[in-house]
N, C-alpha and C. Protein backbone atom coordinates (compact mmCIF):
# COMPACT_ATOMS: atom_id res chain seq x y z
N UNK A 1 3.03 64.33 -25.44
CA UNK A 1 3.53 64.32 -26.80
C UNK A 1 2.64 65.23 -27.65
N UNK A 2 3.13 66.11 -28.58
CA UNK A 2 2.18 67.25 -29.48
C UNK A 2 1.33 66.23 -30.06
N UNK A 3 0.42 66.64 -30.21
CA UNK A 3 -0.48 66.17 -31.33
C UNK A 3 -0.80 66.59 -32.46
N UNK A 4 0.31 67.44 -32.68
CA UNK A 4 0.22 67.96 -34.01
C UNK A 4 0.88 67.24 -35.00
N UNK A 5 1.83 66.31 -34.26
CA UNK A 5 2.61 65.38 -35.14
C UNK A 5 1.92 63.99 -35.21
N UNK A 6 0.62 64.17 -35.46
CA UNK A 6 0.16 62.69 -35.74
C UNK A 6 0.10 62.32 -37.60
N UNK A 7 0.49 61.14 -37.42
CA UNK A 7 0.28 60.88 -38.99
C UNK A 7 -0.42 60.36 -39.29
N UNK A 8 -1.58 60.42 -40.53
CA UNK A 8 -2.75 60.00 -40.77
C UNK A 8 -2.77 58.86 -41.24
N UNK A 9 -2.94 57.83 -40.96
CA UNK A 9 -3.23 56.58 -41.60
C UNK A 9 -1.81 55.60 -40.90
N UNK A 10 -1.59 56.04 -40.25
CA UNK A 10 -0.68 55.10 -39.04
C UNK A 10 -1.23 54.64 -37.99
N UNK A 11 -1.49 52.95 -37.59
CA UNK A 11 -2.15 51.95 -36.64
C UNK A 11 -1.31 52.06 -36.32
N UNK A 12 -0.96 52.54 -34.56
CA UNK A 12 0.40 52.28 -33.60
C UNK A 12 -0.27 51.41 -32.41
N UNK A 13 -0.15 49.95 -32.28
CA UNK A 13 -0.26 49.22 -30.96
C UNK A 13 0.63 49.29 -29.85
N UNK A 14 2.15 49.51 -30.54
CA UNK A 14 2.79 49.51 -29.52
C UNK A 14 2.94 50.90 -28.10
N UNK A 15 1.98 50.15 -27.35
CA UNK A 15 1.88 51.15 -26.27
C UNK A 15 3.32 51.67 -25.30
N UNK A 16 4.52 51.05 -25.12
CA UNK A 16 5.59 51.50 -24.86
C UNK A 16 6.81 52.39 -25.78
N UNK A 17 5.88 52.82 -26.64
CA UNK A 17 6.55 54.02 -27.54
C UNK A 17 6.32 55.14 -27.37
N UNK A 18 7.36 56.71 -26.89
CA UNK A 18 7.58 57.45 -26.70
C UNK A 18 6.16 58.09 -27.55
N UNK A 19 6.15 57.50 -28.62
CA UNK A 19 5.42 58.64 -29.85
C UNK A 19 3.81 57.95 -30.18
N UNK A 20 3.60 56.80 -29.25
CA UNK A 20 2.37 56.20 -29.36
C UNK A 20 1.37 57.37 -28.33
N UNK A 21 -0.10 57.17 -28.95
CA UNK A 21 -0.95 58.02 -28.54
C UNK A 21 -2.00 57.24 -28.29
N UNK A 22 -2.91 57.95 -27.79
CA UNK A 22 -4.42 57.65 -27.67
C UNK A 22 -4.88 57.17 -28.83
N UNK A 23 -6.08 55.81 -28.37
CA UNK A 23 -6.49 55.91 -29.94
C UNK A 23 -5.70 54.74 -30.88
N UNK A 24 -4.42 54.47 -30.17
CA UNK A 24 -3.41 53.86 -31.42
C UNK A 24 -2.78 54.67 -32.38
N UNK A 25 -2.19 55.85 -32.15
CA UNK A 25 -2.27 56.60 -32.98
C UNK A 25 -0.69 56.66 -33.13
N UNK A 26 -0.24 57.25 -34.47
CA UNK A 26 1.56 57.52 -33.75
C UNK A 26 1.97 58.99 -34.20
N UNK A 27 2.19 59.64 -33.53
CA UNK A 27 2.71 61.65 -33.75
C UNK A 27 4.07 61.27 -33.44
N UNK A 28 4.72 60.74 -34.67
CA UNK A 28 6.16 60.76 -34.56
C UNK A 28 6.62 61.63 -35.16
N UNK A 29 5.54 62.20 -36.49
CA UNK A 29 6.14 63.10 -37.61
C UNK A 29 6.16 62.79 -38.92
N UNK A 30 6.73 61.61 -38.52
CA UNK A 30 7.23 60.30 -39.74
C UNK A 30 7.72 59.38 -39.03
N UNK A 31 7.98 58.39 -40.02
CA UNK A 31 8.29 56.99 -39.31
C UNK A 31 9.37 56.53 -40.29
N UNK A 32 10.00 55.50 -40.36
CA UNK A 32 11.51 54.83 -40.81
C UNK A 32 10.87 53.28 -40.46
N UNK A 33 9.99 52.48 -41.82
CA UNK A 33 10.42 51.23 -41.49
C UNK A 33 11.45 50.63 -41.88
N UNK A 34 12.18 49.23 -41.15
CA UNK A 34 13.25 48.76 -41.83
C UNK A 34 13.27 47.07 -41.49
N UNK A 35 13.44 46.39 -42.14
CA UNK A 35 13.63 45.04 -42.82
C UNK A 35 13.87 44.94 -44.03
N UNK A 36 15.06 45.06 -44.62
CA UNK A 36 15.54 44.83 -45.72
C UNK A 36 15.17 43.60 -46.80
N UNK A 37 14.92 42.38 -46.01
CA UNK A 37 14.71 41.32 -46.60
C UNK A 37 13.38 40.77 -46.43
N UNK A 38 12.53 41.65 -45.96
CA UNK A 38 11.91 41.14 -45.48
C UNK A 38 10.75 40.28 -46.16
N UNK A 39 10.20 39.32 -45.90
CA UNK A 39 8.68 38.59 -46.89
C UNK A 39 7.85 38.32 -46.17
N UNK A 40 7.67 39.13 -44.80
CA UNK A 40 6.21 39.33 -44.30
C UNK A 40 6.64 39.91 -43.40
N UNK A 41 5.04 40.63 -42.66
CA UNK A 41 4.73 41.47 -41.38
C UNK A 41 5.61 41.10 -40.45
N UNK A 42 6.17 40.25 -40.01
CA UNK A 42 6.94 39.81 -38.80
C UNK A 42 8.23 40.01 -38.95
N UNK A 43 8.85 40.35 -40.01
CA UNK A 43 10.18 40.54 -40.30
C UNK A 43 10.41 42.03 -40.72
N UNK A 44 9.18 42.95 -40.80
CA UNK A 44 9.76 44.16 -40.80
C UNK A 44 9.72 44.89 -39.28
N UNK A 45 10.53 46.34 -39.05
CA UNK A 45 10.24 46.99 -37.88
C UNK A 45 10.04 48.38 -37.71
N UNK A 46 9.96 49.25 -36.85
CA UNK A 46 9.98 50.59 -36.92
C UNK A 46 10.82 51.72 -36.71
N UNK A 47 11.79 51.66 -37.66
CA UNK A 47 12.87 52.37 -36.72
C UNK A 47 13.07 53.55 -36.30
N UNK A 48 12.14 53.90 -36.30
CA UNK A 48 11.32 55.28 -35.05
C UNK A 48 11.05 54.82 -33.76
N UNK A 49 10.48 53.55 -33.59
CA UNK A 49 10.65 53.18 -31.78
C UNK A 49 11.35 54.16 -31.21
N UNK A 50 11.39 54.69 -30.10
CA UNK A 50 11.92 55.30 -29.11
C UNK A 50 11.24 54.54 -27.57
N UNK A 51 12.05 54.33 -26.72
CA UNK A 51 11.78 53.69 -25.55
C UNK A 51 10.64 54.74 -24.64
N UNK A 52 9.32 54.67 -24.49
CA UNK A 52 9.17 55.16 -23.40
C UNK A 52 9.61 55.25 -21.80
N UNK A 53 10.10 56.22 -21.55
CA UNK A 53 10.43 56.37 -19.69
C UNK A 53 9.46 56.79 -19.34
């Protein structure tokens, strides 16, 4: 994955994401969160996920 698309101040744990890096890092570009309703951390998501193969 480039590493030119890392975004600064993005914590990525999820290690089965296409756009997760070393580090915790995420070079998606940008990111899309979404939970509309949400009223805490557990109810929002990323809708940049992409499945790693």
């Amino acid at each position: 994955m480039e590493q030119n698309n890392k975004i600064e101040g993005i914590v990525c744990h999820v290690e089965t994401c296409e756009y997760h890096a070393k580090d915790d890092r995420c070079v998606a570009g940008h990111i899309s969160v979404g939970g509309c309703h949400a009223c805490d951390c557990t109810q929002t998501c990323c809708n940049t996920f992409k499945q790693k193969l």
